[in-house]
N, C-alpha and C. Protein backbone atom coordinates (compact mmCIF):
# COMPACT_ATOMS: atom_id res chain seq x y z
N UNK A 1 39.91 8.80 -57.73
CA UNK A 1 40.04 8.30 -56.37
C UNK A 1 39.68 6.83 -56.32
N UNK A 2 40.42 5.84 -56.18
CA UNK A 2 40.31 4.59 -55.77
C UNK A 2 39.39 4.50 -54.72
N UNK A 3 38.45 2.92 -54.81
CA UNK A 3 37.09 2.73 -53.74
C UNK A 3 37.61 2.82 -52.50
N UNK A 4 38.86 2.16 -52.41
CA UNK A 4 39.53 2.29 -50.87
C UNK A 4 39.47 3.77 -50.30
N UNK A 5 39.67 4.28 -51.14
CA UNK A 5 39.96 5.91 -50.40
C UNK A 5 38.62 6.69 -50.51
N UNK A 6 37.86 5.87 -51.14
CA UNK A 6 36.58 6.55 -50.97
C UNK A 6 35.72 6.09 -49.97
N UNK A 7 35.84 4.55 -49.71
CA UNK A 7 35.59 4.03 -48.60
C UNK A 7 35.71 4.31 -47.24
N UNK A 8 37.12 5.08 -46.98
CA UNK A 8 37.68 5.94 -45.93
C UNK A 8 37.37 6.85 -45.65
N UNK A 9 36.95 7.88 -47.23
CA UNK A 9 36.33 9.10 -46.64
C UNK A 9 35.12 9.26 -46.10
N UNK A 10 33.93 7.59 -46.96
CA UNK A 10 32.61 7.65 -46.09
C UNK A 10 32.74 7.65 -45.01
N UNK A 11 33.95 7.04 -44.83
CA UNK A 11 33.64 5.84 -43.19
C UNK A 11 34.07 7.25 -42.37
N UNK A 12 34.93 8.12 -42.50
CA UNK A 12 35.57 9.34 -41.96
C UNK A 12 34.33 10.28 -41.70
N UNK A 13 33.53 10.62 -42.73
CA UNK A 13 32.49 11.23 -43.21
C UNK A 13 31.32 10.90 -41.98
N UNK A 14 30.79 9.29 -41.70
CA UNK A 14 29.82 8.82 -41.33
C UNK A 14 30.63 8.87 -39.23
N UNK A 15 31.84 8.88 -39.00
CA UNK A 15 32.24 9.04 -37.76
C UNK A 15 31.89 10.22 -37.33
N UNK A 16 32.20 11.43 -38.33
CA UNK A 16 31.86 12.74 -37.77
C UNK A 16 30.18 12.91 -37.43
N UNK A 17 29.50 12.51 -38.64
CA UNK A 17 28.22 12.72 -38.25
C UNK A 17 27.74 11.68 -36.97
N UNK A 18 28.54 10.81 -36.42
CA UNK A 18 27.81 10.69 -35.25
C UNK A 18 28.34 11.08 -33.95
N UNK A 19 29.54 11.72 -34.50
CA UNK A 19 30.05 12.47 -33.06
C UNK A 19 29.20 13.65 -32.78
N UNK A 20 29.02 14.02 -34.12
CA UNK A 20 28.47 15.23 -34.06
C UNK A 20 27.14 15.42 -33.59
N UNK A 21 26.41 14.10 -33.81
CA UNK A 21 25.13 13.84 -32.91
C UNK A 21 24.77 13.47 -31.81
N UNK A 22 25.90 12.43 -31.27
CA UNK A 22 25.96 12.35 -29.87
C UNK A 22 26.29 13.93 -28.88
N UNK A 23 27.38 14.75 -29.61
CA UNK A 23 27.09 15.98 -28.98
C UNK A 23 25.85 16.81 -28.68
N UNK A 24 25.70 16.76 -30.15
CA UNK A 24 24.23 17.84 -30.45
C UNK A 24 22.77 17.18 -29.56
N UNK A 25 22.59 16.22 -29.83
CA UNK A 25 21.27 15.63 -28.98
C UNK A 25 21.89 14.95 -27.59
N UNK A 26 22.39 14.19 -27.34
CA UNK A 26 23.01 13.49 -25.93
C UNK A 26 23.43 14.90 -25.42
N UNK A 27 24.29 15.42 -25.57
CA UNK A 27 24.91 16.56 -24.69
C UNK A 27 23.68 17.81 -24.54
N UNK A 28 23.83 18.29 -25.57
CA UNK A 28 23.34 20.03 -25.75
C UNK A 28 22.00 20.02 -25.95
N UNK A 29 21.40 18.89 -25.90
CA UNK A 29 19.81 18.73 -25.59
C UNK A 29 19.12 17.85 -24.93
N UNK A 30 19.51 16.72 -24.39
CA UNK A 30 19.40 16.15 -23.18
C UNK A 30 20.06 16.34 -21.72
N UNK A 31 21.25 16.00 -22.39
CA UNK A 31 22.07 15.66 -20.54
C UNK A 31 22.15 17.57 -19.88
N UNK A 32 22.33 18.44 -20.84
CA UNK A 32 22.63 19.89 -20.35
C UNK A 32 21.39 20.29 -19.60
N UNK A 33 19.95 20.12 -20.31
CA UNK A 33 18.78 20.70 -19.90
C UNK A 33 18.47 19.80 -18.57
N UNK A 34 18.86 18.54 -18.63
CA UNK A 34 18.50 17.55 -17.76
C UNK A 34 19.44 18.37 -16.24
N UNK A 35 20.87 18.33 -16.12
CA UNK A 35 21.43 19.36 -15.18
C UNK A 35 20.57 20.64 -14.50
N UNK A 36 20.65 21.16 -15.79
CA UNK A 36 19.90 22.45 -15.54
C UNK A 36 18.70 22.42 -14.86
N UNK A 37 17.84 21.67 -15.02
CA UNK A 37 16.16 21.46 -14.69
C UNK A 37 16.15 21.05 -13.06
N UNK A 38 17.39 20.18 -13.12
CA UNK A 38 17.73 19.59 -11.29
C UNK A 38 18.31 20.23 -10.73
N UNK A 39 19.54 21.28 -11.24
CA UNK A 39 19.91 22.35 -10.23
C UNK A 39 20.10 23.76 -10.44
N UNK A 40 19.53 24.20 -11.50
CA UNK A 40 19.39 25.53 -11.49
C UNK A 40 17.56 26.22 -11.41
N UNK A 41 17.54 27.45 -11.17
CA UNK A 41 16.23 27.94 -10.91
C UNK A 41 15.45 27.59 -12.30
N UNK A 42 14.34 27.76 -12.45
CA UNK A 42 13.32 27.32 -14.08
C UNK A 42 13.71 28.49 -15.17
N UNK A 43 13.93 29.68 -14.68
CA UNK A 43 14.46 30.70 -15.45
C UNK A 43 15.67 30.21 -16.47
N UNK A 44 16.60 30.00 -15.97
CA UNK A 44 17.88 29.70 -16.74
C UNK A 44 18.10 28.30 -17.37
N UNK A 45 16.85 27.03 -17.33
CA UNK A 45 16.74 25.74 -17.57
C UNK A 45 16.10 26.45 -19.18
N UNK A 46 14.62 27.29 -18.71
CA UNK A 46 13.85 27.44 -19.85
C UNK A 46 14.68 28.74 -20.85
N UNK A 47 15.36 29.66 -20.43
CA UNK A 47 15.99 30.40 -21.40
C UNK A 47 17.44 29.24 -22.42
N UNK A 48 18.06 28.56 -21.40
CA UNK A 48 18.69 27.85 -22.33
C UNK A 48 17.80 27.33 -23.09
N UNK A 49 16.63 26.34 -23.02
CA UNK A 49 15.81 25.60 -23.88
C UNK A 49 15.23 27.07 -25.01
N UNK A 50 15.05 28.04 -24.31
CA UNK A 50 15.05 28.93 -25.80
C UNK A 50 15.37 28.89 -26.53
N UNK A 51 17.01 29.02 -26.42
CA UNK A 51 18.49 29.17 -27.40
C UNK A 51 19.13 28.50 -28.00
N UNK A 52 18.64 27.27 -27.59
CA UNK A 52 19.29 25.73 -28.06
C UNK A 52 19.71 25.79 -29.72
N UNK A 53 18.63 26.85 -30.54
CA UNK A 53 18.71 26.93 -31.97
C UNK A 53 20.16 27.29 -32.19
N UNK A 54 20.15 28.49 -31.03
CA UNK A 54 21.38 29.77 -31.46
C UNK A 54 23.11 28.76 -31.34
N UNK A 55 22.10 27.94 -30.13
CA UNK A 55 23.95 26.91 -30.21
C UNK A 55 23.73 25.61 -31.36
N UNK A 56 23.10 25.72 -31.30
CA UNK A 56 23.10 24.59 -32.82
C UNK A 56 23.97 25.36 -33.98
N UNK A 57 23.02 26.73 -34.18
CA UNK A 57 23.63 27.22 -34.87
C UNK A 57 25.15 27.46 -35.04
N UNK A 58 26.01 28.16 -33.54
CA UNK A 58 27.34 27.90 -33.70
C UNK A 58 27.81 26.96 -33.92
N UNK A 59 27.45 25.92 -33.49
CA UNK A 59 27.99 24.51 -34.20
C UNK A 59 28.17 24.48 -35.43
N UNK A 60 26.85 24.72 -35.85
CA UNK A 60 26.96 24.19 -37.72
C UNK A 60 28.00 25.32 -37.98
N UNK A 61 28.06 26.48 -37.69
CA UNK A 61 29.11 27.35 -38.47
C UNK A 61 30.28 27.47 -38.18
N UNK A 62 30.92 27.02 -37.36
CA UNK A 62 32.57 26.36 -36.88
C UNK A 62 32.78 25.37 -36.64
N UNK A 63 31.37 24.45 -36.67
CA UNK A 63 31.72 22.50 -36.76
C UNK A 63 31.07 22.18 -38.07
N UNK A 64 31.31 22.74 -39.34
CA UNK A 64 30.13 22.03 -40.31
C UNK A 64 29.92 20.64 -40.44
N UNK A 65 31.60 20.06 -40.65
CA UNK A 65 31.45 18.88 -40.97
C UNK A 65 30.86 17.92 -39.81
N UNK A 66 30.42 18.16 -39.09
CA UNK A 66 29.67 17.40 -38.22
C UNK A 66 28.36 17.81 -37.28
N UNK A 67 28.24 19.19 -37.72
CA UNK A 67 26.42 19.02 -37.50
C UNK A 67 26.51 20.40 -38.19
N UNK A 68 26.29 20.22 -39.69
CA UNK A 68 25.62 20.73 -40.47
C UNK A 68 24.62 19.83 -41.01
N UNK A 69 24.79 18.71 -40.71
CA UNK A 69 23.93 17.76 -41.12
C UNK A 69 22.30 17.79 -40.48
N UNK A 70 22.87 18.12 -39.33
CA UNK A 70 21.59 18.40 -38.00
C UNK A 70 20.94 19.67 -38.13
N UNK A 71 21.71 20.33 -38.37
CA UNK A 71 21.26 22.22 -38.17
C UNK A 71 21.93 23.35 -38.84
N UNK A 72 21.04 23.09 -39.79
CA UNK A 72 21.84 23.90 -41.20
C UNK A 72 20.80 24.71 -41.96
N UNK A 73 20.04 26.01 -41.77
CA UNK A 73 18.79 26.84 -42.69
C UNK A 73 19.38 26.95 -43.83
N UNK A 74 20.20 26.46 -44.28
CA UNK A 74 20.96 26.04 -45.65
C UNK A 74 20.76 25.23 -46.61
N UNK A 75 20.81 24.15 -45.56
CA UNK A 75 21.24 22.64 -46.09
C UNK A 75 20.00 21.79 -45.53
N UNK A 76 18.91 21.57 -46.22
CA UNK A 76 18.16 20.71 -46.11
C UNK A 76 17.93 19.76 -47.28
N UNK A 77 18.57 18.97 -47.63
CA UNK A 77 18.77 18.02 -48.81
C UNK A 77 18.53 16.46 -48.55
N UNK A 78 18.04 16.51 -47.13
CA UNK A 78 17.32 14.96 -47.54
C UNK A 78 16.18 15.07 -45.88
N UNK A 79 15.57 13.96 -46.04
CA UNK A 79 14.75 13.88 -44.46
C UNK A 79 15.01 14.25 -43.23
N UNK A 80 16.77 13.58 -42.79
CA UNK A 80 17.34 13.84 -41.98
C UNK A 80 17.22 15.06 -41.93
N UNK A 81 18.08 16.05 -42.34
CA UNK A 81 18.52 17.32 -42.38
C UNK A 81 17.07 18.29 -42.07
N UNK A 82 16.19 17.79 -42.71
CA UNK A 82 14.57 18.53 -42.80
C UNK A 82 14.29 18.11 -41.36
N UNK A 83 13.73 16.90 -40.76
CA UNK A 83 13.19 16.52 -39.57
C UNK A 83 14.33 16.77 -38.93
N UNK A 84 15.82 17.09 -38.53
CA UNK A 84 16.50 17.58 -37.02
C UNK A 84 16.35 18.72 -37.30
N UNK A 85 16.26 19.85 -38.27
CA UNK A 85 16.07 21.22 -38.02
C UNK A 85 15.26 21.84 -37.86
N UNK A 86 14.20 21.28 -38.18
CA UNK A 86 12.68 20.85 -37.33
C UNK A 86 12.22 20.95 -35.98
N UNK A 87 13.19 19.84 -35.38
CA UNK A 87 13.05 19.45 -34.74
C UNK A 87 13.69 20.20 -33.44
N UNK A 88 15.00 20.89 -33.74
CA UNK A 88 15.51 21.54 -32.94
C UNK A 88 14.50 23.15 -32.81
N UNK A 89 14.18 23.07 -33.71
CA UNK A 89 13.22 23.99 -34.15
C UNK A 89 12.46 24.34 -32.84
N UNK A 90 11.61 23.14 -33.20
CA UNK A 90 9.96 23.60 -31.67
C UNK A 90 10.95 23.26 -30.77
N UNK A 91 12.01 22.58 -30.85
CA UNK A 91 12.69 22.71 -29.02
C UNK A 91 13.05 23.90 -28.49
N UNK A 92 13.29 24.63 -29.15
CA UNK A 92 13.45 25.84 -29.13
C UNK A 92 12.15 26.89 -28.59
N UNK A 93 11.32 26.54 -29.83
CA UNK A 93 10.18 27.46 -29.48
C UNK A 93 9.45 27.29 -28.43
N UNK A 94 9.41 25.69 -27.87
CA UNK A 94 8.50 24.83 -26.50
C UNK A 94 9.72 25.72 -25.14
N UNK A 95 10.71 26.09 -25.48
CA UNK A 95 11.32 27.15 -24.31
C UNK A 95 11.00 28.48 -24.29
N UNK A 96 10.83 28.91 -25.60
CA UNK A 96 10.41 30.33 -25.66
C UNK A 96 8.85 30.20 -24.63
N UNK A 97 7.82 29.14 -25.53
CA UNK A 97 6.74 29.21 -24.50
C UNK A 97 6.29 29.01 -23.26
N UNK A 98 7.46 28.43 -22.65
CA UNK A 98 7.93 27.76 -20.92
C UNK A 98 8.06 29.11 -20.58
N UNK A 99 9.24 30.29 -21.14
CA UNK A 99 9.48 31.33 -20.63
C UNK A 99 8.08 32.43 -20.29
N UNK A 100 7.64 32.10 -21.37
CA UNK A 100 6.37 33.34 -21.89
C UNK A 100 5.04 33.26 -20.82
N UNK A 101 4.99 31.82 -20.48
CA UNK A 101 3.92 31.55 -19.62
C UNK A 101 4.35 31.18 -18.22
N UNK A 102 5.56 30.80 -17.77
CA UNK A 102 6.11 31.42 -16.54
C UNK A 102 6.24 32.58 -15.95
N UNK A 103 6.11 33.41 -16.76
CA UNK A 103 6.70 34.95 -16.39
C UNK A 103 5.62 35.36 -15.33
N UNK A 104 6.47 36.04 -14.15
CA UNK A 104 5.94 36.81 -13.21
C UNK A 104 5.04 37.96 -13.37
N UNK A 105 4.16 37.54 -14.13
CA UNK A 105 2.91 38.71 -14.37
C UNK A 105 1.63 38.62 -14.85
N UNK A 106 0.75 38.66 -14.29
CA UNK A 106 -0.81 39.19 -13.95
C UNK A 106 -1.17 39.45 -15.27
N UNK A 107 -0.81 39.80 -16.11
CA UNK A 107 -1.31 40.36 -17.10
C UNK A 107 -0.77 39.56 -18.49
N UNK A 108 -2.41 38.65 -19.07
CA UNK A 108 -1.99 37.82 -19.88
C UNK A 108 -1.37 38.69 -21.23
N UNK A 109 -1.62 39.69 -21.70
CA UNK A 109 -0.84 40.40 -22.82
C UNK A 109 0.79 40.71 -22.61
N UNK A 110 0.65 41.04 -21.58
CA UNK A 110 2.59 41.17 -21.45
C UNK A 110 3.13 39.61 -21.52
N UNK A 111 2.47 38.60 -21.29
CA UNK A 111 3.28 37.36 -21.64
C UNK A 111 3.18 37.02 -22.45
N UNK A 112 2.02 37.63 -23.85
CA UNK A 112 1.96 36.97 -24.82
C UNK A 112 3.04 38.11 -25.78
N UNK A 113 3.36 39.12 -25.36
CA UNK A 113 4.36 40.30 -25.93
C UNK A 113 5.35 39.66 -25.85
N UNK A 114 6.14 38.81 -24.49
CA UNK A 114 6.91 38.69 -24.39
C UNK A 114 7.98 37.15 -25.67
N UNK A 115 6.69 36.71 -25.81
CA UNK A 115 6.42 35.10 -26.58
C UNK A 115 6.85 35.61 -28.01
N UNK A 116 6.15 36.72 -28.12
CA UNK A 116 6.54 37.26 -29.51
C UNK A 116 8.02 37.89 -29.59
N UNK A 117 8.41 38.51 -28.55
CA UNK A 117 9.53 38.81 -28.80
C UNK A 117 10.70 38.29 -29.01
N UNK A 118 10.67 37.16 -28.26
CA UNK A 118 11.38 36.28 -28.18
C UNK A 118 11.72 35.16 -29.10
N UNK A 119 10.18 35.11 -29.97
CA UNK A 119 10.05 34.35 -31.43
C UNK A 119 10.99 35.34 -32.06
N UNK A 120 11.04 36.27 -32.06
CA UNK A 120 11.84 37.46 -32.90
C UNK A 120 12.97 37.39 -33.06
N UNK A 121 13.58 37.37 -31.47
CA UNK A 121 14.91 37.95 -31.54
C UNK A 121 15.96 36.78 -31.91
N UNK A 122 14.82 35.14 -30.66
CA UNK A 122 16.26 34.25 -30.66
C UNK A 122 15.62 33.44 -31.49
N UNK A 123 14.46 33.41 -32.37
CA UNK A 123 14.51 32.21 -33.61
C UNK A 123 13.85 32.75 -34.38
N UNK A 124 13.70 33.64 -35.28
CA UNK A 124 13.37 34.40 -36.51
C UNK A 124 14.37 34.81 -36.69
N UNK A 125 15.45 35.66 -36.12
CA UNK A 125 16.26 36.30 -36.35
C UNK A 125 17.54 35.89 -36.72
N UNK A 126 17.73 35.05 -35.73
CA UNK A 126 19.21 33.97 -35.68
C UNK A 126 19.51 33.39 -36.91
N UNK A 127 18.24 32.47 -36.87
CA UNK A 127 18.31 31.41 -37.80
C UNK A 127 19.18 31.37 -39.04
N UNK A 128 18.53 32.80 -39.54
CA UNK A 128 19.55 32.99 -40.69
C UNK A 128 20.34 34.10 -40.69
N UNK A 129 19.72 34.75 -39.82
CA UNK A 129 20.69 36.19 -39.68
C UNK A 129 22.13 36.08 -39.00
N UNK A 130 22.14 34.89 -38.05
CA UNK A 130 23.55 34.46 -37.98
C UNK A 130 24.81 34.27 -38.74
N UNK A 131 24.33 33.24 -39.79
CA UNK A 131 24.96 32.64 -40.46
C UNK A 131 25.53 34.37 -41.66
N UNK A 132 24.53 35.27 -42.07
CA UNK A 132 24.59 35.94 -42.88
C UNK A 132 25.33 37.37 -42.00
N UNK A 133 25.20 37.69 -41.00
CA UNK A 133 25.91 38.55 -40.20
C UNK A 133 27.34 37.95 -40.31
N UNK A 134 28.08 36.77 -39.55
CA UNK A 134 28.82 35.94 -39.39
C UNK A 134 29.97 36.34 -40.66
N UNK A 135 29.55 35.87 -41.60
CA UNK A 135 30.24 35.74 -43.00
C UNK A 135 30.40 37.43 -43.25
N UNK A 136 29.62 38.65 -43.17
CA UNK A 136 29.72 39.96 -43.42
C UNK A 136 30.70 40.47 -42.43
N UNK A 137 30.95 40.28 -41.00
CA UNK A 137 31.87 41.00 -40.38
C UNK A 137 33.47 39.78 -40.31
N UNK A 138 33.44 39.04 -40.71
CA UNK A 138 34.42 38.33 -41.23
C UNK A 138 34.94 38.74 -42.36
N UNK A 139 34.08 39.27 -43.44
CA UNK A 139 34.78 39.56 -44.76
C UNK A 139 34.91 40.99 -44.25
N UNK A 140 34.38 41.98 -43.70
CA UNK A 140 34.60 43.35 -43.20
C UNK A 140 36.21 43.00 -42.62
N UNK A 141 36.60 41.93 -41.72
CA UNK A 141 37.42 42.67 -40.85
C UNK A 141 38.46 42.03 -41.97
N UNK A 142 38.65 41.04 -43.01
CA UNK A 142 39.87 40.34 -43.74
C UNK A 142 39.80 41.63 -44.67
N UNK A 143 38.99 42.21 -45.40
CA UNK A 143 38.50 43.33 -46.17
C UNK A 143 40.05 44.62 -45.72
N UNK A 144 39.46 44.97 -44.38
CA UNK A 144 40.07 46.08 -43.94
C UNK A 144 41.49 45.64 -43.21
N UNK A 145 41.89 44.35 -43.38
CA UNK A 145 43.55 44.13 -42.60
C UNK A 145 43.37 43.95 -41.49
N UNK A 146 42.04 43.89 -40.63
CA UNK A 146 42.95 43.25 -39.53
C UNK A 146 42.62 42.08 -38.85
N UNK A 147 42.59 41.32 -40.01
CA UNK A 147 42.76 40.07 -40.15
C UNK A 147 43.38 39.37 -40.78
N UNK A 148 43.88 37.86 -41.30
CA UNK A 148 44.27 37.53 -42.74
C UNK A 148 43.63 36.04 -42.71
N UNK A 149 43.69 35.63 -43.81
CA UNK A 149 42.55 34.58 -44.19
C UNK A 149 43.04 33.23 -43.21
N UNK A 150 44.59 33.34 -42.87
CA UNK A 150 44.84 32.33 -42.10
C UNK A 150 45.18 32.50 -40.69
N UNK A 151 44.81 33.90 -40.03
CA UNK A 151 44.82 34.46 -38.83
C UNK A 151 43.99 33.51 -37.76
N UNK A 152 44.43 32.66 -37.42
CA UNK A 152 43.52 31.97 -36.35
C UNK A 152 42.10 31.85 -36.64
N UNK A 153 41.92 31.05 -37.86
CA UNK A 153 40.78 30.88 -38.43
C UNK A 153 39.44 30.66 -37.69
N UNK A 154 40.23 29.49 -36.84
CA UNK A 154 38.79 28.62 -36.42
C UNK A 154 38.40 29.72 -34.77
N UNK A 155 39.60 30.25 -34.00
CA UNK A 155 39.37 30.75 -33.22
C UNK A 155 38.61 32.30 -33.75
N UNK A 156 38.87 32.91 -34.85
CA UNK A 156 38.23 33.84 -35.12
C UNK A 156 36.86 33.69 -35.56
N UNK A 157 36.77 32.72 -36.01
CA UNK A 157 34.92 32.15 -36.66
C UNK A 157 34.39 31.95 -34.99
N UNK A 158 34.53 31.09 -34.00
CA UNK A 158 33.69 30.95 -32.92
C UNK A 158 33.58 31.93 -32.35
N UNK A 159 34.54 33.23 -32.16
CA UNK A 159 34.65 34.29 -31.25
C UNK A 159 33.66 35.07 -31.71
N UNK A 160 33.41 35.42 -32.98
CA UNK A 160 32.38 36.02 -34.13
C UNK A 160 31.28 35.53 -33.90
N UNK A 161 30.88 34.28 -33.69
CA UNK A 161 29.82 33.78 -33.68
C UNK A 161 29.47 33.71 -32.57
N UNK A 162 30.02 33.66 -31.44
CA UNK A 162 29.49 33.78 -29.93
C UNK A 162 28.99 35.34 -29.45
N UNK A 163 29.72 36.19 -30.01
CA UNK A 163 29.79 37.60 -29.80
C UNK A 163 28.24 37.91 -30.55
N UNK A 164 27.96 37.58 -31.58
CA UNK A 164 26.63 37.80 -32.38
C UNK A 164 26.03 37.37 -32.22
N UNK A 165 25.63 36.17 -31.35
CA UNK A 165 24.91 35.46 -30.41
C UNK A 165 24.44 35.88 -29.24
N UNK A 166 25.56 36.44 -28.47
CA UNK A 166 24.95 37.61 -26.92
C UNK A 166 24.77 38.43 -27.12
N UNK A 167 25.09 39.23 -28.14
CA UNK A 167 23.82 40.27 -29.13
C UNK A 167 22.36 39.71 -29.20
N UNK A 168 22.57 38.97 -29.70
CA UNK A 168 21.07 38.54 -30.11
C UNK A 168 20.26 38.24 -28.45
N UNK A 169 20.86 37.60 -27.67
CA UNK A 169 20.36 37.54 -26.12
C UNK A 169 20.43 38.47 -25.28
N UNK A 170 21.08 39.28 -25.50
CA UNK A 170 21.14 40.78 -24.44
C UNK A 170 20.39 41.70 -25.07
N UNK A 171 19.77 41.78 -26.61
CA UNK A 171 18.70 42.72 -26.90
C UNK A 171 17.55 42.00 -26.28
N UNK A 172 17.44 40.72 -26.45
CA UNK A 172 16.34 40.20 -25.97
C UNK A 172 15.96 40.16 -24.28
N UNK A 173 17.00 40.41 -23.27
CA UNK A 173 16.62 40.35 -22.45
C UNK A 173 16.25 42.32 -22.16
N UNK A 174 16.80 42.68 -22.75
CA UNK A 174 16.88 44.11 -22.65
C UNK A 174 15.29 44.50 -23.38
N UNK A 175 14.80 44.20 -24.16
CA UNK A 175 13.37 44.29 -24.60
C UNK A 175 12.25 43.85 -23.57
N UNK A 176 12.44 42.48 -23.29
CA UNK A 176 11.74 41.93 -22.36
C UNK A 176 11.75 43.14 -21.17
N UNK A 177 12.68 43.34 -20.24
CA UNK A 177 13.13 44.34 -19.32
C UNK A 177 12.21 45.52 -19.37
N UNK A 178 12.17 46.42 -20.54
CA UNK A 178 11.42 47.45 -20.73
C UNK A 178 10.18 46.79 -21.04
N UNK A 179 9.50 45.88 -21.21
CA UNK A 179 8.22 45.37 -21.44
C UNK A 179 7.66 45.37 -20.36
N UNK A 180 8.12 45.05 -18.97
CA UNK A 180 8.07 44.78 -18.07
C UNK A 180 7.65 45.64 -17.38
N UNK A 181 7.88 47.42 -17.97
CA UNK A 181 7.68 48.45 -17.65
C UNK A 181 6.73 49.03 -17.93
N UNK A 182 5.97 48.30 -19.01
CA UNK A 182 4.69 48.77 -19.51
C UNK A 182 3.42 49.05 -19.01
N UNK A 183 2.90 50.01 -19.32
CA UNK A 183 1.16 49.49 -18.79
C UNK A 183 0.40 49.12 -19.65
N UNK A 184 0.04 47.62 -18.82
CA UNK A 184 -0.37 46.69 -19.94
C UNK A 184 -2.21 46.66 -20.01
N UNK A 185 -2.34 47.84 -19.44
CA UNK A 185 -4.13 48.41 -19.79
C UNK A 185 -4.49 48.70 -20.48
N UNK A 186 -5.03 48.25 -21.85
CA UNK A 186 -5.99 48.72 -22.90
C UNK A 186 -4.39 48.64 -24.23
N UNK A 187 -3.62 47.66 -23.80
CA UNK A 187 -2.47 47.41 -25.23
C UNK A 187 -2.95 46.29 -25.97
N UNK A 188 -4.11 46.67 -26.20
CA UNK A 188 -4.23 46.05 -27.67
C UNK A 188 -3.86 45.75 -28.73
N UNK A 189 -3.11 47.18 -29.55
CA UNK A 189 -2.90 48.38 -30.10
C UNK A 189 -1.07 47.54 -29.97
N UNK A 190 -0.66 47.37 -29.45
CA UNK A 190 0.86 47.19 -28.88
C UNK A 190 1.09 45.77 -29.74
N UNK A 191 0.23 45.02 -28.94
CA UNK A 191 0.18 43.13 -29.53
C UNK A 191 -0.31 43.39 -30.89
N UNK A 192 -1.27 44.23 -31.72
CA UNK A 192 -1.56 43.93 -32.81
C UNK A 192 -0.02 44.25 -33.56
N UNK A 193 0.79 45.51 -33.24
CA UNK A 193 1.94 45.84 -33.87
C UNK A 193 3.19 44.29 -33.69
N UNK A 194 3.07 44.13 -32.87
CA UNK A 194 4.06 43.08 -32.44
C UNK A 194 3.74 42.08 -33.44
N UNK A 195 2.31 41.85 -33.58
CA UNK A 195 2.35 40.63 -34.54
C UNK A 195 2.03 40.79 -35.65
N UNK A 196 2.12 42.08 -36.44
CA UNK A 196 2.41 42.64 -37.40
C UNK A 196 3.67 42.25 -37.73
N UNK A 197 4.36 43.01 -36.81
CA UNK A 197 6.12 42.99 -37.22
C UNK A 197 6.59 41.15 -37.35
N UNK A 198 6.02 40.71 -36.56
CA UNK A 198 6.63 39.20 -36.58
C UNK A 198 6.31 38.24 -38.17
N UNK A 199 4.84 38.43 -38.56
CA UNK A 199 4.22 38.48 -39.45
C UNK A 199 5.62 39.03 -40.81
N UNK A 200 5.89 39.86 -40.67
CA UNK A 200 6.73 40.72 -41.69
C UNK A 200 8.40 40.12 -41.50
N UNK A 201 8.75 39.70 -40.60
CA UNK A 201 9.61 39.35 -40.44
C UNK A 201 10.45 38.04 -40.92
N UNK A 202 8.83 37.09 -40.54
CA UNK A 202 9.22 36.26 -41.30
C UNK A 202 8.67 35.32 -42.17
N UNK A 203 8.24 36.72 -42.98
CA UNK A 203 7.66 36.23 -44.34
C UNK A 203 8.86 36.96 -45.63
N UNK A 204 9.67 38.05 -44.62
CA UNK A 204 10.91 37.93 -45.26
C UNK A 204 11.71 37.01 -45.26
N UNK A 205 11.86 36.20 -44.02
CA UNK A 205 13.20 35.07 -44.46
C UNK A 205 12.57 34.07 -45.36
N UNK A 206 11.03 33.89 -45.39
CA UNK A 206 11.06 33.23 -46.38
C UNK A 206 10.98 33.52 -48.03
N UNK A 207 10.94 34.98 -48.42
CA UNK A 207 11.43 35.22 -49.55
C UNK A 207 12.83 35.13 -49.87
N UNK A 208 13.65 35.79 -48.66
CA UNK A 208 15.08 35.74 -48.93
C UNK A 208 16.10 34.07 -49.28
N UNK A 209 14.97 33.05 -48.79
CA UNK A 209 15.08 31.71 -48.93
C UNK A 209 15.14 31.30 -49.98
C-alpha cells in the first residue's frame, strides 16, 4: 500500500473516530440526559443514565468502526480505550445510584436490593453478555436458514441487539416490581444473598476475561 493510501485510510480512520465521539459523548451523554433532566420526570432522566452502557454497547456492536474505540469490554489497547470505558462505566453506575436512592421507599434495604439489582442486570450482565449473546443467536439463526450471511446484515445485527437489550431492561424492571412487594422486615438474610450473587457474578466475568 502506497503512503498516500495509507494516509487516507488514517485520515478516514481518525474522521470516524470523531464522529463517533461527538455522537457518543455530545449526543448520548450530554445533550440527551440534558433534555431529559428539563423535561421529563427524574425516573426516566435517571433510568436512561443507568443504561447509557447498554447503548454504548449497541453502538460498538453495529458501529465498530467508530466507537469501538470508546466502548469496547474487548478492546482496551491503549489509555483512551481504558479511561472512556471507564468512564462510561460509573456514568452508568452514578444512574443506577440516582435510581436506588430515589426510590419511593421507607425502607433503606429495599433500596439498597434494588442498587444491586440493577448493578446485575444492566452493567454486570450486559457488558459482556451482550456482545456474547449477540454473536450466539446470530450464528443460531444463519446456522438454521433463516438467515444468510448477507440477509440485511446491518439491519439484522441492530434488531438483535436492541431486542437483547429490552430483555435485559424488562427483567430488570420486572425484578425491581416484585421487590417492591417484599417485606422488607428482618431481610437481612435477602441482601446478604444478593450480594453474594453479585460477588459471583462478577468475579466470573472476570475469569471469563
Amino acid at each position: 500500500m502506497s503512503n498516500e493510501k495509507k494516509l487516507k485510510k488514517h485520515v478516514h480512520s481518525k474522521n470516524k473516530d470523531i464522529i463517533g465521539f461527538v455522537i457518543l459523548y455530545g449526543v448520548i451523554i450530554l445533550i440527551v440526559p440534558y433534555f431529559l433532566k428539563k423535561y421529563t420526570p427524574f425516573p426516566v432522566f435517571a433510568t436512561y443514565f443507568a443504561n447509557i452502557d447498554i447503548i454504548a454497547n449497541i453502538l460498538s456492536l453495529n458501529y465498530p468502526d467508530y466507537f469501538h474505540h470508546f466502548y469496547d469490554p474487548f478492546y482496551k489497547e491503549s489509555l483512551k480505550n481504558y479511561l472512556s470505558f471507564n468512564l462510561i462505566s460509573i456514568i452508568s453506575l452514578s444512574g443506577i445510584f440516582l435510581v436506588g436512592l430515589r426510590h419511593d421507599s421507607k425502607h433503606i434495604e429495599e433500596k439498597i436490593a434494588i442498587m444491586i439489582i440493577m448493578s446485575i442486570v444492566t452493567f454486570t450482565l450486559p457488558t459482556e453478555g451482550l456482545p456474547f449473546l449477540n454473536k450466539k443467536v446470530e450464528d443460531y439463526l444463519i446456522s438454521g436458514g433463516y438467515l444468510t450471511e448477507n440477509h440485511k446484515e446491518k439491519e439484522r445485527e441492530i434488531g438483535i441487539t436492541i431486542l437483547l437489550s429490552l430483555i435485559f431492561i424488562v427483567l430488570e424492571f420486572y425484578i425491581i416490581s416484585k421487590l417492591t412487594q417484599v417485606d422488607w422486615k428482618g431481610t437481612k438474610n435477602i441482601l446478604k444473598w444478593l450480594y453474594i450473587i453479585t460477588l459471583l457474578i462478577i468475579g466470573g466475568n472476570i475469569v471469563i476475561t
